[in-house]
C-alpha atoms as a PDB file:
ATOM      1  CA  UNK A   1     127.553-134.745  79.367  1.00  0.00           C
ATOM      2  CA  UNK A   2     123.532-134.862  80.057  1.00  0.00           C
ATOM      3  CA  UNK A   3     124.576-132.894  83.010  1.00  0.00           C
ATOM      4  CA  UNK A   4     126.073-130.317  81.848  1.00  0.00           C
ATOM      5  CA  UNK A   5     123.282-129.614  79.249  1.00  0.00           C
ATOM      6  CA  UNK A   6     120.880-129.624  81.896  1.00  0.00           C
ATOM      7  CA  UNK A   7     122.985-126.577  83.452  1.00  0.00           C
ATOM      8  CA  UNK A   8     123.174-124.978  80.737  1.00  0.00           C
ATOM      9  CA  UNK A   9     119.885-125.077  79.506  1.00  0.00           C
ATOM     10  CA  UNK A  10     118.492-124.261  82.947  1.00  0.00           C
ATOM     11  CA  UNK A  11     121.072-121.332  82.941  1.00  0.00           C
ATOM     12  CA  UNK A  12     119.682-120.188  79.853  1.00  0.00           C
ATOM     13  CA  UNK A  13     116.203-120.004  81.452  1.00  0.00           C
ATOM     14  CA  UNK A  14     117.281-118.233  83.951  1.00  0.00           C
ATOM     15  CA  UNK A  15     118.851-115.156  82.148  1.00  0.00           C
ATOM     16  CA  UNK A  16     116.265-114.791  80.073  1.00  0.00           C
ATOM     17  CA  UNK A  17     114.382-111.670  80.198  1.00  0.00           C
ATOM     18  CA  UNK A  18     110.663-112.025  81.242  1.00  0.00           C
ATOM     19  CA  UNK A  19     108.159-109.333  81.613  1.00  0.00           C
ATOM     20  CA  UNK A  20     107.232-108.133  84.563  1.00  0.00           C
ATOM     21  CA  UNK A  21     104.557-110.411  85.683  1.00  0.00           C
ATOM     22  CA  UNK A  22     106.175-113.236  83.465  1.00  0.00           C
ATOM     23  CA  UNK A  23     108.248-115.775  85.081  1.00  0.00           C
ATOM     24  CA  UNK A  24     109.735-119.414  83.998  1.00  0.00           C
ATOM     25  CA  UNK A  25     110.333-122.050  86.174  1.00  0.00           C
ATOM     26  CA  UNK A  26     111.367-125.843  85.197  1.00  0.00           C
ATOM     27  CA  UNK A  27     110.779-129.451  87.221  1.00  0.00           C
ATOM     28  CA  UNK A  28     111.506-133.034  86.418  1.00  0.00           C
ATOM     29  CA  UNK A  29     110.047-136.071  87.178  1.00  0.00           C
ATOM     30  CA  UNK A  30     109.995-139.740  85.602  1.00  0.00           C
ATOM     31  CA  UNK A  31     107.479-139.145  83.817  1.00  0.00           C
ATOM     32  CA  UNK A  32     106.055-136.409  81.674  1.00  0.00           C
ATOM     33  CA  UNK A  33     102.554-136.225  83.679  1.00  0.00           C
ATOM     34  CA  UNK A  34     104.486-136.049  87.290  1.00  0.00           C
ATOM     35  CA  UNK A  35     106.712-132.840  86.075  1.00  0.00           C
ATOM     36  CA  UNK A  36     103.688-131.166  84.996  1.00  0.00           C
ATOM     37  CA  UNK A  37     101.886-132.000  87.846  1.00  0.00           C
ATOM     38  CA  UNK A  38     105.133-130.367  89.800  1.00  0.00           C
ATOM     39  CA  UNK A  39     104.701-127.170  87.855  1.00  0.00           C
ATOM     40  CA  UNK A  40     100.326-127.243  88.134  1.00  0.00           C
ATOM     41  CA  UNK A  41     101.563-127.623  92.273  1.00  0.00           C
ATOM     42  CA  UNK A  42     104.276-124.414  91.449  1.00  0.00           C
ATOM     43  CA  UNK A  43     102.064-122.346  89.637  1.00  0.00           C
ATOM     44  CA  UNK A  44      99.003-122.710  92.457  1.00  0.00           C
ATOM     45  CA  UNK A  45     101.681-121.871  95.540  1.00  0.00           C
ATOM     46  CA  UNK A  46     102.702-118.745  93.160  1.00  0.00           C
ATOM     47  CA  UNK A  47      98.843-117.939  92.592  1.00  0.00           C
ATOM     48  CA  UNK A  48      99.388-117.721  89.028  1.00  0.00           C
ATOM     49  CA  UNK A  49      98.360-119.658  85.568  1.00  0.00           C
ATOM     50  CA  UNK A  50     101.021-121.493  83.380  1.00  0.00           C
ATOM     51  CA  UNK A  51     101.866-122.396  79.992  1.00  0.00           C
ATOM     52  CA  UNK A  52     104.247-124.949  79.017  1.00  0.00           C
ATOM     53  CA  UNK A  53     106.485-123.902  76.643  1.00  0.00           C
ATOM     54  CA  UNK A  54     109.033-126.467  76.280  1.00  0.00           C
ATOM     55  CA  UNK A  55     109.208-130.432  77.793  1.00  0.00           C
ATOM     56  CA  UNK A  56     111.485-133.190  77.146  1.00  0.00           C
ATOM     57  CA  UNK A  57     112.382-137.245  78.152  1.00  0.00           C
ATOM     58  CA  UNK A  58     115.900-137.862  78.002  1.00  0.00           C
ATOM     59  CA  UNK A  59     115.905-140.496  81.244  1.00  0.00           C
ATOM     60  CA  UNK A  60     113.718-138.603  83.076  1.00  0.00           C
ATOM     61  CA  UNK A  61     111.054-136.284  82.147  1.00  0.00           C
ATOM     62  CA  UNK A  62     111.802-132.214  82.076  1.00  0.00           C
ATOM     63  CA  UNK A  63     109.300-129.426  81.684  1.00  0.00           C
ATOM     64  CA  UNK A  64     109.603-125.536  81.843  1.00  0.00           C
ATOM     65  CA  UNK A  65     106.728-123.113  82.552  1.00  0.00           C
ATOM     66  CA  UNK A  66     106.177-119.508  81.948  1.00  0.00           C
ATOM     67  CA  UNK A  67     103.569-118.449  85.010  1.00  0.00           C
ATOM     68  CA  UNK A  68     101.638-115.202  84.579  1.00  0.00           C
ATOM     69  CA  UNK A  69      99.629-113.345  86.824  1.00  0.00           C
END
């Protein structure tokens, strides 16, 4: 059941409209610290700043990101 809320909130990111510099992007880790640290690595390969707009721990640590440019 944690699975398929995952998808679907993941989906849900995905069709969301963004702007045109705008764009979200999730990761997961065990801990809190290590998914941001995934989307601080995301955000630097992309060349672009990020603020987190939503993070969870449900076994396992999830965090999206809106980068902008």
């Amino acid at each position: 059941m944690k699975t398929i809320k995952n998808f679907v909130l993941i989906s849900a990111l995905s069709l969301a409209t963004f702007g045109s510099f705008a764009q979200t992007i999730t990761a997961s880790a065990s801990t809190l610290d290590a998914a941001e640290a995934k989307i601080a690595a995301q955000a630097h390969q992309a060349g672009a700043s990020y603020k987190i707009i939503g993070a969870r721990f449900d076994n396992g640590a999830y965090v999206s990101a809106e980068l902008t440019k």
